[in-house]
Protein backbone atom coordinates (compact mmCIF):
# COMPACT_ATOMS: atom_id res chain seq x y z
CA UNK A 1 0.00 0.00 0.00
CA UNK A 2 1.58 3.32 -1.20
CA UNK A 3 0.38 6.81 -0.03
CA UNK A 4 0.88 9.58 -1.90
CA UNK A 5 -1.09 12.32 -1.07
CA UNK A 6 0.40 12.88 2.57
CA UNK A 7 -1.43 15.76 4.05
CA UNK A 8 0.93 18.84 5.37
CA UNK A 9 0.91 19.16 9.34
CA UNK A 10 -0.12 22.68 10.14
CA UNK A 11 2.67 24.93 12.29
CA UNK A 12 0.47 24.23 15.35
CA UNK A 13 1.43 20.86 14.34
CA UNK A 14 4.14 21.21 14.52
CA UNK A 15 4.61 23.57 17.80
CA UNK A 16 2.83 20.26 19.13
CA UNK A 17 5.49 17.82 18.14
CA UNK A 18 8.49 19.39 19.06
CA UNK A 19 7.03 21.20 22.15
CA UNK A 20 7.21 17.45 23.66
CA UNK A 21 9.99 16.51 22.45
CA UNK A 22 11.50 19.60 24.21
CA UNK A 23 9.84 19.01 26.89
CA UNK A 24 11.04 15.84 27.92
CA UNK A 25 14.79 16.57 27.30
CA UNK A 26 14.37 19.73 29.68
CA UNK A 27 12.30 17.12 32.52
CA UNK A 28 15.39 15.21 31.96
CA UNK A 29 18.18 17.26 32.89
CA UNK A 30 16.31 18.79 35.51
CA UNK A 31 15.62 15.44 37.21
CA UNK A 32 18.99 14.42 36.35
CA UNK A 33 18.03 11.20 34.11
CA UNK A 34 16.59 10.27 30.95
CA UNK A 35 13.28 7.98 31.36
CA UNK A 36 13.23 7.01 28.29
CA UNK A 37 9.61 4.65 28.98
CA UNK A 38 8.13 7.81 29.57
CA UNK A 39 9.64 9.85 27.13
CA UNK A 40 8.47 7.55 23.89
CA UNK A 41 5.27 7.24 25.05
CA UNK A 42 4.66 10.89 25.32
CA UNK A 43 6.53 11.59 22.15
CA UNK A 44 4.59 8.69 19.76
CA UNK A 45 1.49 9.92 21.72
CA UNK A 46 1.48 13.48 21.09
CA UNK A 47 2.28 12.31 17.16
CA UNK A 48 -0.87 10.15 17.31
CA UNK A 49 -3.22 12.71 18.45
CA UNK A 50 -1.59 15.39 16.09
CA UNK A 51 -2.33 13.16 13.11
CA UNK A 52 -5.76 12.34 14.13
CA UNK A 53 -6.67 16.04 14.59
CA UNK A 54 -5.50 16.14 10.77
CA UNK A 55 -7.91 13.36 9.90
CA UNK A 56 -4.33 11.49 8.78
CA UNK A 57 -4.47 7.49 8.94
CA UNK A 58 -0.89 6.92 10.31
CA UNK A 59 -1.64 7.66 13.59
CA UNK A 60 -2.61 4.19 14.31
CA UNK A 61 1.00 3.46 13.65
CA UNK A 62 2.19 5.98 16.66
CA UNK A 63 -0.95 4.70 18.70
CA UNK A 64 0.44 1.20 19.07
CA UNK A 65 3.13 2.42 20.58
CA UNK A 66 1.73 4.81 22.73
CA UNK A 67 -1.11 2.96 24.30
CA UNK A 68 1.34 -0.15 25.04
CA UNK A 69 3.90 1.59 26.69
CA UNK A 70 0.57 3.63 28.46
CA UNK A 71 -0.71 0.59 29.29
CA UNK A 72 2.50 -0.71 31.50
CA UNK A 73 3.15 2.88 32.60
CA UNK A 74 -0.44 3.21 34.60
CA UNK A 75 -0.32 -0.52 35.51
CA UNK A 76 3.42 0.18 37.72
CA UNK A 77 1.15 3.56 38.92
CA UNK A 78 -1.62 1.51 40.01
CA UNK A 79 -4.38 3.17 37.74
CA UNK A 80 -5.29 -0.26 36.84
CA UNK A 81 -8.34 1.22 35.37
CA UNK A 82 -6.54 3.00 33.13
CA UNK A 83 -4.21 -0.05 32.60
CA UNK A 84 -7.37 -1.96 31.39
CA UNK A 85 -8.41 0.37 29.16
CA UNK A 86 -5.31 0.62 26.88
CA UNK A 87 -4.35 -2.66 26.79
CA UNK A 88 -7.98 -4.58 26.52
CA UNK A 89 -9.48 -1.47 24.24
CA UNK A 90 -7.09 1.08 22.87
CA UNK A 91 -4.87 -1.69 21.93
CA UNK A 92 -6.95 -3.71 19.85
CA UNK A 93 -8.91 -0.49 18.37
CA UNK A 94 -6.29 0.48 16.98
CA UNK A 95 -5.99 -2.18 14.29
CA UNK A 96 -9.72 -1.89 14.07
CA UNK A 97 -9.55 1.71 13.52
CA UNK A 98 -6.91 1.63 10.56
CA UNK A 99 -9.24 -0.61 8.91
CA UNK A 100 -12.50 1.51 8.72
CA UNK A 101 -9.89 4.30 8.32
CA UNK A 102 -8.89 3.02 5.07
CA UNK A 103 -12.10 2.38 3.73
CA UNK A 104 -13.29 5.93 4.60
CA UNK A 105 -10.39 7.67 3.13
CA UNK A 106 -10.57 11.43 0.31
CA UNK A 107 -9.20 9.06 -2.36
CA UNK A 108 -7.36 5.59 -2.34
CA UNK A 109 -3.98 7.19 -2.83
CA UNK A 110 -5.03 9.50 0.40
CA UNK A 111 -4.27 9.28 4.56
CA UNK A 112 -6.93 11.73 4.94
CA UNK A 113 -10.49 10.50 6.00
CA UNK A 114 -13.43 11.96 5.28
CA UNK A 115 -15.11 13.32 9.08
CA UNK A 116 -18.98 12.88 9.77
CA UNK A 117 -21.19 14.61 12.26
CA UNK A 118 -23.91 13.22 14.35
CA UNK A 119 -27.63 15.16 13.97
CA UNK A 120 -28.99 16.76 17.00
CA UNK A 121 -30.97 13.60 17.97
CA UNK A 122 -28.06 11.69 17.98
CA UNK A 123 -26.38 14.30 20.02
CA UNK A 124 -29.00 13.89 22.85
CA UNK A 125 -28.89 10.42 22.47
CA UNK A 126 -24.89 10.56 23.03
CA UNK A 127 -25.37 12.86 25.78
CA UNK A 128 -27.90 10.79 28.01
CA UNK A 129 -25.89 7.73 27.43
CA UNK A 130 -22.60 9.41 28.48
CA UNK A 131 -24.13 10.43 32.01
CA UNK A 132 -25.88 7.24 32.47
CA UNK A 133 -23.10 5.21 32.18
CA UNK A 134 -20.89 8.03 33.89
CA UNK A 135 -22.99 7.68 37.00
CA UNK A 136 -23.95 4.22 36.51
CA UNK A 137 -19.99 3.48 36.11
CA UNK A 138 -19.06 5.66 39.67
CA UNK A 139 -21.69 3.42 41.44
CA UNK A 140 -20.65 0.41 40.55
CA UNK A 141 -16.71 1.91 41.49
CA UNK A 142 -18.32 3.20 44.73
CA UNK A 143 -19.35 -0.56 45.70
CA UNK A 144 -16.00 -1.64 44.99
CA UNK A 145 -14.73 1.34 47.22
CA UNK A 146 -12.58 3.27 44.52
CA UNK A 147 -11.14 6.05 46.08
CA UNK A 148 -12.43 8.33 43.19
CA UNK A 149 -15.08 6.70 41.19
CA UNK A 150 -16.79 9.42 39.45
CA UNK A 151 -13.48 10.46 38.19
CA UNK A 152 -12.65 6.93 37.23
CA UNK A 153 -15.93 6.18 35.92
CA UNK A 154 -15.66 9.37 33.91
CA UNK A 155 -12.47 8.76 32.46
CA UNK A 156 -12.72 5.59 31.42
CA UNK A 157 -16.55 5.57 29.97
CA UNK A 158 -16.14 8.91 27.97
CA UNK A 159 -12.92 7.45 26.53
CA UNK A 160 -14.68 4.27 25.29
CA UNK A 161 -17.23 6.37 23.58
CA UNK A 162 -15.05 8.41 22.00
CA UNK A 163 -12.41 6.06 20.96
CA UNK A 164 -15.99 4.74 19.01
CA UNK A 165 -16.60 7.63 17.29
CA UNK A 166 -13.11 8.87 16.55
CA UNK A 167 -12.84 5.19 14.60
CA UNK A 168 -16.15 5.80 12.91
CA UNK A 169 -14.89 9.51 12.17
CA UNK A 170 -17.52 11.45 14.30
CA UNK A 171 -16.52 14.72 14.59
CA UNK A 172 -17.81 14.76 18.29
CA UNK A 173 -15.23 12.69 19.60
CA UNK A 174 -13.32 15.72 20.70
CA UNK A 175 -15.99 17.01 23.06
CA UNK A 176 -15.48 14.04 24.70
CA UNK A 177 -11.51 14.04 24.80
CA UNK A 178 -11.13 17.70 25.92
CA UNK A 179 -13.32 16.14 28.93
CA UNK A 180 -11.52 13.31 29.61
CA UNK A 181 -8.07 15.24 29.14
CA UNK A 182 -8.99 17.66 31.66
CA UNK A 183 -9.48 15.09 33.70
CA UNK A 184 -6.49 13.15 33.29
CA UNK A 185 -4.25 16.06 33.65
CA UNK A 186 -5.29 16.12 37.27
CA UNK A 187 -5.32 12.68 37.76
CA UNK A 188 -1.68 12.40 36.96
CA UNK A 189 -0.83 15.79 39.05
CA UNK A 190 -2.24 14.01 41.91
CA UNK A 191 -0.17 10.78 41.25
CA UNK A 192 3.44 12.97 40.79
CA UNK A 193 2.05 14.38 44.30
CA UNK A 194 2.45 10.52 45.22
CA UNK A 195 5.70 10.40 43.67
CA UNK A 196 4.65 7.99 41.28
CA UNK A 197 7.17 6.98 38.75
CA UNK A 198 7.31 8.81 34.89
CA UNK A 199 3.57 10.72 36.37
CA UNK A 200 5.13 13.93 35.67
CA UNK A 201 5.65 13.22 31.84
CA UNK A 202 2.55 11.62 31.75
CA UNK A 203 0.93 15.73 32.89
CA UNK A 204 3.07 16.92 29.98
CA UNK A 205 2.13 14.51 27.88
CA UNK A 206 -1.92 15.18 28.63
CA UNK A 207 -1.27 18.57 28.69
CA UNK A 208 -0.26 19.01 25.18
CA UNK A 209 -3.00 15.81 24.33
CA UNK A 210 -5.50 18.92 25.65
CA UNK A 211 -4.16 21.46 23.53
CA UNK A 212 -4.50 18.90 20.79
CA UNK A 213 -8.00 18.18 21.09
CA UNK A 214 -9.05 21.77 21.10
CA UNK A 215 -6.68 21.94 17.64
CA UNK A 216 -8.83 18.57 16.39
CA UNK A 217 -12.10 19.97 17.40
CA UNK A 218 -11.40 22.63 15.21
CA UNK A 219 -10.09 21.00 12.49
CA UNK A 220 -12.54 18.27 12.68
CA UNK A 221 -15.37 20.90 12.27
CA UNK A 222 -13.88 22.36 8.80
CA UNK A 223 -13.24 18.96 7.58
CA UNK A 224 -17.21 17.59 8.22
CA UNK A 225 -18.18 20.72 6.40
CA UNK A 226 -16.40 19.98 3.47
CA UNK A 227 -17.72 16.81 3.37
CA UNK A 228 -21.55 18.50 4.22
CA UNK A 229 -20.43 21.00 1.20
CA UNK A 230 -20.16 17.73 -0.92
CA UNK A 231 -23.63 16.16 -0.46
């Protein structure tokens, strides 16, 4: 399979990718040592979310990476929720994801899909559902005494959903991952506070995953007009 028409990152991009980078060789001479386990998976995960604000179909490639290094970072943390999710979900999704991907592509010679959005009754549908589940999700936590279950619940509910629409190219998805990045960004401030291992690339790395999602949400939003524009 040969691409040809590889769309152009923007200079936000771009700001994005080596901001990170940066980022993580300044964490390590401050702290004196180079965690390299933290430092890929911030890198290949700020490079995933980049290209999936552009709509581009290699960032499964930087995904696999990211969520399986995620995956073994949060399980030594003890967010086993977390854990779970990249490993058991993100994981395989991302194989699923490069498959519909491909199928729902400008052109066949083209890594940029072609983004939907959902109508206003399947908005309110996707609302209810996300705080029923949200609250049904911290209950069930709450039985199992979770320290934090509507945070947990939150996290990990709104991140299934919108791992589903970002594979079925929903342009809503990034609603839900400025949410759930917001959230995460404290969750892993609280866990440096605990002086939990590689937590304080982790805030970097969700830090610049929140910038990104604003960036997608906006870019998202152009590119399911042009495709409105088309029908």
């Amino acid at each position: 399979m040969r691409f040809k028409k590889l769309n152009t990152l923007t200079p936000f991009d771009w700001f994005l990718i080596i901001g990170i980078v940066t980022m993580n060789v300044v964490y390590s001479v401050v702290a004196g040592e180079f965690d390299i386990l933290g430092s890929v998976a911030g890198i290949s995960g700020v490079i995933c979310v980049v290209l999936v604000a552009r709509g581009n179909i290699l960032n499964y490639i930087f995904g696999i990476i990211n969520v399986s290094l995620y995956a073994w970072i949060s399980f030594k943390a003890e967010l086993f929720g977390d854990a779970a999710l990249n490993a058991f979900y993100y994981f395989p999704m991302q194989f699923i994801g490069w498959y519909i991907w491909i199928t729902k592509r400008e052109s066949e010679e083209s890594v940029t899909i072609v983004a939907k959005r959902l109508n206003l009754k399947q908005r309110i549908v996707l609302a209810i559902l996300s705080v029923t589940l949200v609250v049904a999700g911290a209950y069930m936590l709450n039985l199992f005494n979770d320290p934090q279950p509507l945070k947990d619940s939150a996290t990990t509910v709104l991140s299934v959903i919108a791992m589903f629409l970002m594979v079925k190219t929903y342009m809503e998805q990034w609603v839900l991952w400025v949410i759930v990045n917001i959230i995460s960004v404290a969750m892993w401030i609280f866990a440096f506070a605990a002086g939990e291992d590689h937590s304080m690339l982790m805030v970097i790395m969700w830090l610049f995953y929140l910038s990104n999602s604003i960036n997608g949400w906006i870019s998202w939003l152009k590119l399911s007009k042009q495709e409105r524009s088309r029908d």
